[in-house]
C-alpha atoms as a PDB file:
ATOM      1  CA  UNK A   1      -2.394 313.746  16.272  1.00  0.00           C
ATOM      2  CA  UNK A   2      -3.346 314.758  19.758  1.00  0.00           C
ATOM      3  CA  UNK A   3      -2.288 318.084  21.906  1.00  0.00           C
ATOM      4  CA  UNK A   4       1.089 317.366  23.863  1.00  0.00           C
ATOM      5  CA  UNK A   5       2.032 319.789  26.885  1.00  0.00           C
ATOM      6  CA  UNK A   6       3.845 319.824  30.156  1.00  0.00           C
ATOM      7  CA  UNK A   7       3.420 321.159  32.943  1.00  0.00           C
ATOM      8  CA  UNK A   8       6.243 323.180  34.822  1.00  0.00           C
ATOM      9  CA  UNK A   9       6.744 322.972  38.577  1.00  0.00           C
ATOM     10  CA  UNK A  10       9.185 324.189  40.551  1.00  0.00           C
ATOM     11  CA  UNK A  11      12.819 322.808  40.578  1.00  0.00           C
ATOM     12  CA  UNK A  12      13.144 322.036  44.278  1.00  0.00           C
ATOM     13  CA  UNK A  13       9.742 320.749  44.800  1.00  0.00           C
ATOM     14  CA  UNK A  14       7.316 323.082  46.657  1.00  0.00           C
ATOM     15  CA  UNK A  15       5.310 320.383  48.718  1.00  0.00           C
ATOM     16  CA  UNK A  16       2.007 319.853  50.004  1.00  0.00           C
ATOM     17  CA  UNK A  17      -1.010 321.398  47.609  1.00  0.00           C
ATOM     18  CA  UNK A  18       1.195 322.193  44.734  1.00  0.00           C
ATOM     19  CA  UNK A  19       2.135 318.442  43.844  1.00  0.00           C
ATOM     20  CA  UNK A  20      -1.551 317.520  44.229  1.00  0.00           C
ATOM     21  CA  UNK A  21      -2.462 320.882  41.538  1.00  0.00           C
ATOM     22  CA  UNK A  22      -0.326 319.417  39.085  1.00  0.00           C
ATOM     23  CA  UNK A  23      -1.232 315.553  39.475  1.00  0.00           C
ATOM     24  CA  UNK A  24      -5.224 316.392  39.561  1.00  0.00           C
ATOM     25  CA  UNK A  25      -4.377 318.200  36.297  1.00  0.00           C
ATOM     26  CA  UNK A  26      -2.523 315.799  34.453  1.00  0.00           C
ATOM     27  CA  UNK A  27      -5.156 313.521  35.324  1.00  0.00           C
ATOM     28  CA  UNK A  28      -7.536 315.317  33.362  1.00  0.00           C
ATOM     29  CA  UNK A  29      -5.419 316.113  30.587  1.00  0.00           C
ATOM     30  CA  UNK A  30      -4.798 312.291  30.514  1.00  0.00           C
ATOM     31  CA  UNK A  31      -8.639 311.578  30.678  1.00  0.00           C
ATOM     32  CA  UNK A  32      -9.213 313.902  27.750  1.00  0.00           C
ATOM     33  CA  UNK A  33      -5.909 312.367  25.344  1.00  0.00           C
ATOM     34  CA  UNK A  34      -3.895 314.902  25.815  1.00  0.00           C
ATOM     35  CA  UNK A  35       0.333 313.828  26.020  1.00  0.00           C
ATOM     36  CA  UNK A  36       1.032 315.633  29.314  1.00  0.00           C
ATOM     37  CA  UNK A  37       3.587 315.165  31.562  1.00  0.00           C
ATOM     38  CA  UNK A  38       5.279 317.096  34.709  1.00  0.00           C
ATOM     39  CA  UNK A  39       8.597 318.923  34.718  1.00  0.00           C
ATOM     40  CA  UNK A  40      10.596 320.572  37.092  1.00  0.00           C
ATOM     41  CA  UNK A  41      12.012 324.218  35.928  1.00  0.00           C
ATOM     42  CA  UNK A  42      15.446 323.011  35.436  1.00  0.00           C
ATOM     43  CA  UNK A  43      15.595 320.259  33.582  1.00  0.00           C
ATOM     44  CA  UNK A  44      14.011 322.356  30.867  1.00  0.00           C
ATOM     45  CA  UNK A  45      17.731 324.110  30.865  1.00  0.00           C
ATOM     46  CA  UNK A  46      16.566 327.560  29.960  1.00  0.00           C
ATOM     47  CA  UNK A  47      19.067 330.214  28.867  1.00  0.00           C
ATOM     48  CA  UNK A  48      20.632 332.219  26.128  1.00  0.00           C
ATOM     49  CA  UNK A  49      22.206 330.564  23.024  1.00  0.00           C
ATOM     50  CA  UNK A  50      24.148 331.899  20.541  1.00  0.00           C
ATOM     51  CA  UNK A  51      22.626 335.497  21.656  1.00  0.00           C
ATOM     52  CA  UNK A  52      18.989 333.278  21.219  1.00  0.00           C
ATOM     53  CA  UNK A  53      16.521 332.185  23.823  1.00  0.00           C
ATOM     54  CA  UNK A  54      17.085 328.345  24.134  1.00  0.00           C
ATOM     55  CA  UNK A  55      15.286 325.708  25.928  1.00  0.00           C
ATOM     56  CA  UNK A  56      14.488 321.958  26.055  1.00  0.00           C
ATOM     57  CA  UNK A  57      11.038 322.236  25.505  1.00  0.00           C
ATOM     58  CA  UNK A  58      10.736 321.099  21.918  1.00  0.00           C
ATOM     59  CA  UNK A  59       7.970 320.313  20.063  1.00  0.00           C
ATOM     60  CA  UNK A  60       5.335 321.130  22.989  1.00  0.00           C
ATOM     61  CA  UNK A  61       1.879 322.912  22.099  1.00  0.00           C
ATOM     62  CA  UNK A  62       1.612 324.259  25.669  1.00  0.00           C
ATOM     63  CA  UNK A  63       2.555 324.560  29.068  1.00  0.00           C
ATOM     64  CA  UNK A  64       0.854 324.819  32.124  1.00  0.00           C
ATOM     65  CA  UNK A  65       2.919 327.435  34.528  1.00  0.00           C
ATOM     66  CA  UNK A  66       2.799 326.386  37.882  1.00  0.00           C
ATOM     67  CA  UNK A  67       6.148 328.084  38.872  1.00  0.00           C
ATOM     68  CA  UNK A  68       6.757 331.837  38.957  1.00  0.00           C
ATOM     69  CA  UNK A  69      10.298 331.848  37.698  1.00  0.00           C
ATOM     70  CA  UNK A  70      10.238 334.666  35.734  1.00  0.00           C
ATOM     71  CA  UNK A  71      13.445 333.712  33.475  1.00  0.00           C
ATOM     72  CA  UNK A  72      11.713 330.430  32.535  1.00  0.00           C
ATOM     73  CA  UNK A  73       7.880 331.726  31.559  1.00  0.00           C
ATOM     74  CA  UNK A  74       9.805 334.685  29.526  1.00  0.00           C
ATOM     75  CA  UNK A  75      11.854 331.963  27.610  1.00  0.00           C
ATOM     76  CA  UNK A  76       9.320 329.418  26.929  1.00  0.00           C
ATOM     77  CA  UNK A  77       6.945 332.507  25.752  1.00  0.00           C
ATOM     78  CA  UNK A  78       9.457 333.628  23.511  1.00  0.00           C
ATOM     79  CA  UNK A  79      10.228 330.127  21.550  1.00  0.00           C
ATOM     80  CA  UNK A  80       5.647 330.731  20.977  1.00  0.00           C
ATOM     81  CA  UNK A  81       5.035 327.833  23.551  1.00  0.00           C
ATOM     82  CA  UNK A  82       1.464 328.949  24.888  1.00  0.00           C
ATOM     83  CA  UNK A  83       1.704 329.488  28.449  1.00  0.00           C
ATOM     84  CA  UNK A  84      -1.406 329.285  30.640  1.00  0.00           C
ATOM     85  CA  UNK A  85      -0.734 331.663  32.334  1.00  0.00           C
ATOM     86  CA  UNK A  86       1.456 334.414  30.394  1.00  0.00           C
ATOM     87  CA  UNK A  87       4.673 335.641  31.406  1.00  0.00           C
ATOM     88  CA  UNK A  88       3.498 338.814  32.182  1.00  0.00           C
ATOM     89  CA  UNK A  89       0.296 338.002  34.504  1.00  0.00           C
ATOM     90  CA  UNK A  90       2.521 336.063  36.333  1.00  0.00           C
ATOM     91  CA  UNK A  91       5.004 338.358  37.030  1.00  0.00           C
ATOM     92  CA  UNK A  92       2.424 341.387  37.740  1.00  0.00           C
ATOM     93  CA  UNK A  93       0.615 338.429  39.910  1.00  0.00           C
ATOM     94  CA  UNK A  94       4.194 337.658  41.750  1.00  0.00           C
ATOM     95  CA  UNK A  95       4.418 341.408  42.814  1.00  0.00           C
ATOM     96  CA  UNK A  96       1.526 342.368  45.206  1.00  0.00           C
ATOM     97  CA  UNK A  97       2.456 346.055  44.481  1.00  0.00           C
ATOM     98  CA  UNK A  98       2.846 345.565  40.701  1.00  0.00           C
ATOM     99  CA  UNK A  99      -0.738 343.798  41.121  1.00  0.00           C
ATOM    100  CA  UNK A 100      -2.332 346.731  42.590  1.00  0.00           C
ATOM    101  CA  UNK A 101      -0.904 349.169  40.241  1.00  0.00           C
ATOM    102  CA  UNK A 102      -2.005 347.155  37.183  1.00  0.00           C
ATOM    103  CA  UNK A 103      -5.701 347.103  38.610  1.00  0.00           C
ATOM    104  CA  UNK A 104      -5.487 351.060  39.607  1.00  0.00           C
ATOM    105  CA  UNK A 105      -7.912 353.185  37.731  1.00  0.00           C
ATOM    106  CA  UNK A 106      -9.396 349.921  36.187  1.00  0.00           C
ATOM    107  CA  UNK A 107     -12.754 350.773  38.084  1.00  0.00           C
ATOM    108  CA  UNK A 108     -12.006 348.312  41.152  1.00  0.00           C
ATOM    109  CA  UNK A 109     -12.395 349.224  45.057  1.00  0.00           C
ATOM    110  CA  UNK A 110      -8.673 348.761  46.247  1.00  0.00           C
ATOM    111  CA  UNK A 111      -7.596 349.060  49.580  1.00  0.00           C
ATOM    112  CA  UNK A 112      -5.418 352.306  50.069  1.00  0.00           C
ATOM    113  CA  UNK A 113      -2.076 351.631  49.172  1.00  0.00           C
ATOM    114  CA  UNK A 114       1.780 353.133  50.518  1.00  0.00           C
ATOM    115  CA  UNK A 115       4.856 351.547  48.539  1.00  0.00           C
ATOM    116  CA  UNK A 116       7.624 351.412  50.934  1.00  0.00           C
ATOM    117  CA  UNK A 117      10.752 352.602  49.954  1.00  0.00           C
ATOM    118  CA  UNK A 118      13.359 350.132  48.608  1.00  0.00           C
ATOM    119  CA  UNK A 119      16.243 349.949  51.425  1.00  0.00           C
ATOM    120  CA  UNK A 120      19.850 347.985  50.527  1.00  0.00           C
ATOM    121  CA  UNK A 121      21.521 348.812  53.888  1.00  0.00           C
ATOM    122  CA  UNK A 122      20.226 346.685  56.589  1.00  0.00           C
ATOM    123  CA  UNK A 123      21.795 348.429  59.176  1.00  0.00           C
ATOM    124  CA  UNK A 124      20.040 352.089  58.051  1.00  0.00           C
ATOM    125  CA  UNK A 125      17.544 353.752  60.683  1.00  0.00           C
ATOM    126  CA  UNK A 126      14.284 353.311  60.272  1.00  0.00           C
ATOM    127  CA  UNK A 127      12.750 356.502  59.096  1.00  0.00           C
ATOM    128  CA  UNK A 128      10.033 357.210  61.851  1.00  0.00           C
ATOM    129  CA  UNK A 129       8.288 360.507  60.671  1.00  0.00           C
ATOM    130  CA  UNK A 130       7.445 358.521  57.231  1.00  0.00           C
ATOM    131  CA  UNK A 131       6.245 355.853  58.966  1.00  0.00           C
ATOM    132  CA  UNK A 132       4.279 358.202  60.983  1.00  0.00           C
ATOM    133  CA  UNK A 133       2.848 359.709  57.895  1.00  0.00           C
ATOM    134  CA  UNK A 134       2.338 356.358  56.780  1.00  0.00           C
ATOM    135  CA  UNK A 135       0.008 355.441  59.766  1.00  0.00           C
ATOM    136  CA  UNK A 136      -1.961 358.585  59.210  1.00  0.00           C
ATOM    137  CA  UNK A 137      -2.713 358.439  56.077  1.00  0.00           C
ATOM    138  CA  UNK A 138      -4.050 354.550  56.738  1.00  0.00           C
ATOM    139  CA  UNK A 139      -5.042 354.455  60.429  1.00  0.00           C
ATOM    140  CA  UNK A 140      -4.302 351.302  62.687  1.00  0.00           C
ATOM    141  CA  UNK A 141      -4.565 348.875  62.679  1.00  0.00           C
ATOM    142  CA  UNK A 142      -3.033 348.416  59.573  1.00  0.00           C
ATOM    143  CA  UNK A 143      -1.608 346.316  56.613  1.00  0.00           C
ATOM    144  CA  UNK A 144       2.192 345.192  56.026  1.00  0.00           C
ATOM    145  CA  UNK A 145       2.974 342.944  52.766  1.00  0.00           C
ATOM    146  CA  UNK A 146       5.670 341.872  51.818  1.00  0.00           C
ATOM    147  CA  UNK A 147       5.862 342.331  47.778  1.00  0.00           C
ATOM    148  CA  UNK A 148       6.709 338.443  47.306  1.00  0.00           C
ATOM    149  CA  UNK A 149       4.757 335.829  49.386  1.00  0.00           C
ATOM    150  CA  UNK A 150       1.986 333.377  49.485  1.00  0.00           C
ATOM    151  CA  UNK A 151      -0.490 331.258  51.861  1.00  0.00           C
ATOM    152  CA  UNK A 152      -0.171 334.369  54.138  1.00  0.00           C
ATOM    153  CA  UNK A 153       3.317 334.122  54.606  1.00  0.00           C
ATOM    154  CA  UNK A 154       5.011 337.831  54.833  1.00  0.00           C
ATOM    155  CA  UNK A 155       1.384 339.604  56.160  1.00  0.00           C
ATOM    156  CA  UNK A 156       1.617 341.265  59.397  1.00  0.00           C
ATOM    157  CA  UNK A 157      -0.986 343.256  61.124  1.00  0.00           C
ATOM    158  CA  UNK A 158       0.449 346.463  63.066  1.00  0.00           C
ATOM    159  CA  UNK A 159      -1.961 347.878  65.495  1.00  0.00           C
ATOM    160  CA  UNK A 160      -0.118 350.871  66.646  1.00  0.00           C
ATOM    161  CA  UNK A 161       3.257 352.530  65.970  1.00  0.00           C
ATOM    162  CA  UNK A 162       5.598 350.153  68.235  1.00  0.00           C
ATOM    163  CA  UNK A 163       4.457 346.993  66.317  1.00  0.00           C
ATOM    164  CA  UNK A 164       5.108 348.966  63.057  1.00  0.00           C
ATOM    165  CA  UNK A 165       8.525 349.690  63.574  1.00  0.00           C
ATOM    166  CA  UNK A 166       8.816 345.929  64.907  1.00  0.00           C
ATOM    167  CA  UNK A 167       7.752 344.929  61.563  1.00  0.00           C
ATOM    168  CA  UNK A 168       9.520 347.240  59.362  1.00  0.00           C
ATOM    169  CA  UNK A 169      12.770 347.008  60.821  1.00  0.00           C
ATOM    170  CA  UNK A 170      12.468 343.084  60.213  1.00  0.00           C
ATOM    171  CA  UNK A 171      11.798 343.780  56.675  1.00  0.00           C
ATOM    172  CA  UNK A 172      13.283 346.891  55.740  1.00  0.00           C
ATOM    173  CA  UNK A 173      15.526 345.425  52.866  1.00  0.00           C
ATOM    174  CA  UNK A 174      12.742 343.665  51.454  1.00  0.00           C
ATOM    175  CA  UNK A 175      10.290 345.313  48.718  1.00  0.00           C
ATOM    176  CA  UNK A 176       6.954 345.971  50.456  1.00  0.00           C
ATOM    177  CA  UNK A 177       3.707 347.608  50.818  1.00  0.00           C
ATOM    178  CA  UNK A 178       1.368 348.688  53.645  1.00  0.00           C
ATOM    179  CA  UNK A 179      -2.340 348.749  53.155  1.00  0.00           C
ATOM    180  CA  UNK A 180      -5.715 349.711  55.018  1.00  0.00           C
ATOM    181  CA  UNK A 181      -6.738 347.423  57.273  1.00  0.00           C
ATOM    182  CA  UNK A 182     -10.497 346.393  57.005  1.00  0.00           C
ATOM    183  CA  UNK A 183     -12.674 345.033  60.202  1.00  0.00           C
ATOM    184  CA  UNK A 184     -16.265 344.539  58.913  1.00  0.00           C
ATOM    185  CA  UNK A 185     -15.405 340.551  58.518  1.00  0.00           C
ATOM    186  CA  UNK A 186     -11.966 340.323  60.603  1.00  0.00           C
ATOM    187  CA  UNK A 187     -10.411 336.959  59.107  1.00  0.00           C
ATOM    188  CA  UNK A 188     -13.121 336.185  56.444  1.00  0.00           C
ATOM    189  CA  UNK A 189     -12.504 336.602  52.567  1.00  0.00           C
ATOM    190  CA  UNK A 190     -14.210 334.912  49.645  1.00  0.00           C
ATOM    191  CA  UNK A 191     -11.942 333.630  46.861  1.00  0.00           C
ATOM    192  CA  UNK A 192     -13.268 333.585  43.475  1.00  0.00           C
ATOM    193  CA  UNK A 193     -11.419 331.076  40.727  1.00  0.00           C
ATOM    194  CA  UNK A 194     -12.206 332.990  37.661  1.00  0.00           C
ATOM    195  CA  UNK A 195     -11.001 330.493  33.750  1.00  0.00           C
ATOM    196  CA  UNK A 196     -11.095 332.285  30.913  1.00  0.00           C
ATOM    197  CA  UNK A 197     -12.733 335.562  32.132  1.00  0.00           C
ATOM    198  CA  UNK A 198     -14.966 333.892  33.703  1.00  0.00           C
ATOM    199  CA  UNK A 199     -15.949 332.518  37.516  1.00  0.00           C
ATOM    200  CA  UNK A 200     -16.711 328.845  37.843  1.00  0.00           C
ATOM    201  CA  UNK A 201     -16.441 328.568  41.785  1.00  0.00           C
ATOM    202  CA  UNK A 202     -16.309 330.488  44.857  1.00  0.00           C
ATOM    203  CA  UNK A 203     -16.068 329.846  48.791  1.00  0.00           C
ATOM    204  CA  UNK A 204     -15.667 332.157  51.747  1.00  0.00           C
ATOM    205  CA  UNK A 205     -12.426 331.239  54.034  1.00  0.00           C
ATOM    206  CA  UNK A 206     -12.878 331.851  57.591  1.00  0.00           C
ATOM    207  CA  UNK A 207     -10.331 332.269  59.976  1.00  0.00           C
ATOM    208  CA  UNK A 208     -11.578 332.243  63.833  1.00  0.00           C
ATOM    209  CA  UNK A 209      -8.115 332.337  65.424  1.00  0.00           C
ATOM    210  CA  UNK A 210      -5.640 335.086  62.529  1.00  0.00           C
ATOM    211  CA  UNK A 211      -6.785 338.321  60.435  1.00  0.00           C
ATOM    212  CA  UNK A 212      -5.683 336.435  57.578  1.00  0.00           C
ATOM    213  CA  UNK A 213      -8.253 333.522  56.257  1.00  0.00           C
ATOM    214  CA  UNK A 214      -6.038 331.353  54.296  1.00  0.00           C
ATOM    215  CA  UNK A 215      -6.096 327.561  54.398  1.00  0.00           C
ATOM    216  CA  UNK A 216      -3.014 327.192  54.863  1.00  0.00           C
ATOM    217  CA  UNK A 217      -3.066 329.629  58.370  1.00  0.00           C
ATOM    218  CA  UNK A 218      -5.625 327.223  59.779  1.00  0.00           C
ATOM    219  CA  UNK A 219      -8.420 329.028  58.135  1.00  0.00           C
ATOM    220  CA  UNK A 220     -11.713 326.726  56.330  1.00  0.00           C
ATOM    221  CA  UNK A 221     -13.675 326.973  53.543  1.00  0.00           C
ATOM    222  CA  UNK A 222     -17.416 327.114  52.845  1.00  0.00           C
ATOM    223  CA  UNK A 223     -19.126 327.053  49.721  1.00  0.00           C
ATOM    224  CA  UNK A 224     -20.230 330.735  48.294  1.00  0.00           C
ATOM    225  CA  UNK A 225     -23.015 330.306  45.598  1.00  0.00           C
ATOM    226  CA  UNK A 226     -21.391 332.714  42.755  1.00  0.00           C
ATOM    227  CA  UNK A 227     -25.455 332.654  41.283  1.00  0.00           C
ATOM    228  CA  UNK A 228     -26.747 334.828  44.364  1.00  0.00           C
ATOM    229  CA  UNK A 229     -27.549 338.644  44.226  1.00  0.00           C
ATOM    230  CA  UNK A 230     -25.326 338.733  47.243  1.00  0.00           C
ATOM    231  CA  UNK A 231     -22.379 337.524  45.411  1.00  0.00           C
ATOM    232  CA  UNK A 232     -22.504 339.070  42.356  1.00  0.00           C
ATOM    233  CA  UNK A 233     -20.711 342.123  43.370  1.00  0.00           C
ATOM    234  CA  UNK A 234     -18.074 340.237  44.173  1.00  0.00           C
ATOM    235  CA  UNK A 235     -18.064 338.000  41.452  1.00  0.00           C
ATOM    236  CA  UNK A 236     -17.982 341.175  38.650  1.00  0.00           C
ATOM    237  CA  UNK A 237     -15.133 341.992  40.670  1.00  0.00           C
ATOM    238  CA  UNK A 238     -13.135 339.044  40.547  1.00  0.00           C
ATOM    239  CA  UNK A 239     -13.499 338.851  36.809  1.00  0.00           C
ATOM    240  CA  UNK A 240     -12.972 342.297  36.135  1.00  0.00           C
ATOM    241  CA  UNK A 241      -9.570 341.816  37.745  1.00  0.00           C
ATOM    242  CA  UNK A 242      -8.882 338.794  36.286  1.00  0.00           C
ATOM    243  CA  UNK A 243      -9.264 340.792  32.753  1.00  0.00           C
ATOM    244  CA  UNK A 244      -7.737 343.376  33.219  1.00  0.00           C
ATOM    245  CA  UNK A 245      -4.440 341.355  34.508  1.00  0.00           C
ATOM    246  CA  UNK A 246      -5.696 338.858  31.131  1.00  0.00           C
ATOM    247  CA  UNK A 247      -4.756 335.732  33.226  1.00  0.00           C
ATOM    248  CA  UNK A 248      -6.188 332.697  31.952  1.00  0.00           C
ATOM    249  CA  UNK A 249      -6.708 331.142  35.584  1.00  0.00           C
ATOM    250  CA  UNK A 250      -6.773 332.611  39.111  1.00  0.00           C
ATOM    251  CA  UNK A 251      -8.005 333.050  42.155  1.00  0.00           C
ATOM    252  CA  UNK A 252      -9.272 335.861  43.491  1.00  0.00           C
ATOM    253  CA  UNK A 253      -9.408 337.121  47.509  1.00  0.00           C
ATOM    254  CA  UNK A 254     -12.014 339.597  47.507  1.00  0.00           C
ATOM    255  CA  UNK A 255     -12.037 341.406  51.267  1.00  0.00           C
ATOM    256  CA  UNK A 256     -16.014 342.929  52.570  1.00  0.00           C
ATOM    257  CA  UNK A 257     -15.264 346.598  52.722  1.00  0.00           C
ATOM    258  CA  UNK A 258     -16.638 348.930  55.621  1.00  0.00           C
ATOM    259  CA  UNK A 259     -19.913 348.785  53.500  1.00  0.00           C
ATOM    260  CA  UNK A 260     -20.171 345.243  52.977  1.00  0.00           C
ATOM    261  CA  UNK A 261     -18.327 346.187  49.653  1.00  0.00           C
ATOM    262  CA  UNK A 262     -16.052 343.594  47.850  1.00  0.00           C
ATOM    263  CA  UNK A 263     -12.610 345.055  48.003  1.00  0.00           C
ATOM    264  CA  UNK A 264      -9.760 343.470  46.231  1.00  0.00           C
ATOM    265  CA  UNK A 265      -6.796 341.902  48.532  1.00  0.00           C
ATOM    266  CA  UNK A 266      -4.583 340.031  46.254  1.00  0.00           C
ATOM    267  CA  UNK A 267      -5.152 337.866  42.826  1.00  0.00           C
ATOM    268  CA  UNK A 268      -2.821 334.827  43.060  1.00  0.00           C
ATOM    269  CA  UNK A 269      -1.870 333.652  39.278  1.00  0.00           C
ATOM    270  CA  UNK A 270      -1.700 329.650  40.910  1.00  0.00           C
ATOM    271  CA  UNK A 271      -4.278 329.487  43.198  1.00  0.00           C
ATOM    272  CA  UNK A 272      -4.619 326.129  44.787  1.00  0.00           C
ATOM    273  CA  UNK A 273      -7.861 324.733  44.003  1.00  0.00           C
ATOM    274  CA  UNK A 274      -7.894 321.620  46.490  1.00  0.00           C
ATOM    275  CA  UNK A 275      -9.596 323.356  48.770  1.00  0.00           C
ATOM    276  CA  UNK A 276     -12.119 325.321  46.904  1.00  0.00           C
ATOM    277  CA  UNK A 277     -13.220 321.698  44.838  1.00  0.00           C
ATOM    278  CA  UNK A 278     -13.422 320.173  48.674  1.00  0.00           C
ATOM    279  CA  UNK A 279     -15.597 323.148  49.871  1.00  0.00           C
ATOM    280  CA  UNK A 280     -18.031 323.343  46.410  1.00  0.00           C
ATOM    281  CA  UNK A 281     -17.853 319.610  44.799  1.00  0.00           C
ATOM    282  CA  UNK A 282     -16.735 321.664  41.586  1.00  0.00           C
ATOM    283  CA  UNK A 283     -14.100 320.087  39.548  1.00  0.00           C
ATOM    284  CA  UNK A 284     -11.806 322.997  38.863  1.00  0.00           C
ATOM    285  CA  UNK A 285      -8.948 321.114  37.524  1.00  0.00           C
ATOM    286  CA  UNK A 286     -11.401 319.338  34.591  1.00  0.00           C
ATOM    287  CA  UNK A 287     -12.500 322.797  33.792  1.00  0.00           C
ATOM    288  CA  UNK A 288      -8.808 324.081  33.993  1.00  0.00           C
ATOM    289  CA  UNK A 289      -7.794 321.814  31.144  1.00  0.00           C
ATOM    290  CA  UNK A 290     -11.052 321.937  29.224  1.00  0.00           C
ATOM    291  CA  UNK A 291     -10.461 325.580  28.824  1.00  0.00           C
ATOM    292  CA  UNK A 292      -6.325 325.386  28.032  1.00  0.00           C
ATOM    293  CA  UNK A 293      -7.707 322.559  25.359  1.00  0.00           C
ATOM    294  CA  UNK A 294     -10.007 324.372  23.540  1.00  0.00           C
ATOM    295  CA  UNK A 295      -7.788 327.540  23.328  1.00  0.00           C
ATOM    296  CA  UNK A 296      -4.791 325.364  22.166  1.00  0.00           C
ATOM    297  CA  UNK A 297      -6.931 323.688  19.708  1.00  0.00           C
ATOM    298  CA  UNK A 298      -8.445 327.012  18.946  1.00  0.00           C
ATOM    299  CA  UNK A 299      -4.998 328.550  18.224  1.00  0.00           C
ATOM    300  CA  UNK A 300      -3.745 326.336  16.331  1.00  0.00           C
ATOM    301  CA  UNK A 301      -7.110 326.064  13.579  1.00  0.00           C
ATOM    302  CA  UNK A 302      -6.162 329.580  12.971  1.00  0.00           C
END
């Protein structure tokens, strides 16, 4: 009897590149006899029964997480359906501070780092002398995240103390970070997908007309040869975080530091790969499910 899985997406449909991740992967599942088929998050009715985990996801070998509702992974993980990826990497992935404090003092060049602190009153004064300090510990221009965000939504550049305060007192209440700003390579990153520990593709993403290179922000992609000496710097890096975060797939945005240095920005636990295959001809999704296969198959031999 063959593998059967599903894989999750999100409730109210997240458009665009997500729907295409999870066709091009049930395709492959498909082409390899594997019983797949989609699900939104909800219909899976996760909860607590009877002071239990409970869920409608009977009889499945695996799932493949495209979501990043938190509730769900943690219930599916605890009735032992496999996740690719874990609850946990996908939680620490969610949260870019909880990323970079999972990848501190794991050997990796991160940028500099200030966690802002948590405000619940909107209508509180912004406290200028720490964002004074803030600025001189980083410099300008400089880096404001938002903890939860993706495709470059919630990153804001402040290049001196007025746009700062712009930006913080439109996102006081919500959890966020500011980083050091890096100019080497203003709008250019290379993103690493890294299965299994290991990197099967890479492709710079250029960005003439934003600081910030995704797709999505009208940046493009070009193929980065992950066999060059040039790359391999970055390429240990991008696996080296993807261990030590022990995600089964990612991408990872790897900024050039002021010495040409790979630097990690963010690791995204669902990178799309549509662009990346477009960019390098390599089929990430085949080698996606290959890999979930054999560790199913793996697991279950045991």
């Amino acid at each position: 009897m063959g593998l059967s899985g599903f894989i999750v997406i999100n409730h109210f449909g997240v458009p665009g590149q997500s729907v295409l991740q999870a066709e091009r992967l049930k395709e492959e599942f498909l082409l390899r006899g594997v019983n797949i088929k989609t699900v939104p998050g909800g219909a899976l009715k996760a909860g607590i029964t009877g002071g239990a985990p409970s869920c409608a996801a009977a009889g499945a070998d695996f799932a493949v997480y495209l979501d990043k509702d938190k509730y769900l992974s943690a219930v599916l993980e605890g009735l032992g359906i496999r996740l690719f990826n874990r609850h946990t990497p996908i939680r620490l992935c969610d949260d870019k501070g909880e990323t970079c404090l999972a990848l501190a003092g794991k050997g990796l060049n991160l940028p500099d780092t200030v966690f802002a602190p948590l405000c619940y009153d909107e209508h509180a004064p912004l406290d200028k002398e720490y964002l004074s300090n803030v600025a001189a510990r980083l410099g300008y221009p400089l880096i404001v995240k938002e903890s939860y965000g993706s495709m470059g939504k919630g990153v804001y550049l402040a290049e001196n103390f007025e746009r700062l305060t712009e930006i913080c007192g439109k996102i006081k209440t919500k959890p966020h970070i500011f980083q050091q700003y890096f100019s080497l390579r203003r709008g250019t990153d290379m993103r690493v997908i890294v299965i299994g520990g290991r990197a099967r593709a890479a492709m710079l993403r250029i960005n003439e007309n934003d600081f910030r290179s995704n797709i999505a922000r009208g940046g493009r992609g070009e193929t980065a040869d992950i066999s060059t000496p040039e790359n391999k710097a970055f390429i240990r890096a991008a696996e080296r975080a993807a261990r030590a975060l022990e995600l089964d797939y990612c991408g990872v945005d790897l900024l050039f530091g002021d010495g040409g240095e790979p630097v990690i920005c963010e690791v995204n636990s669902n990178a799309f790969f549509n662009g990346i295959e477009s960019a390098t001809g390599i089929n990430i999704a085949a080698q996606y499910a290959e890999y979930i296969i054999k560790t199913v198959e793996r697991g279950k031999s045991r």
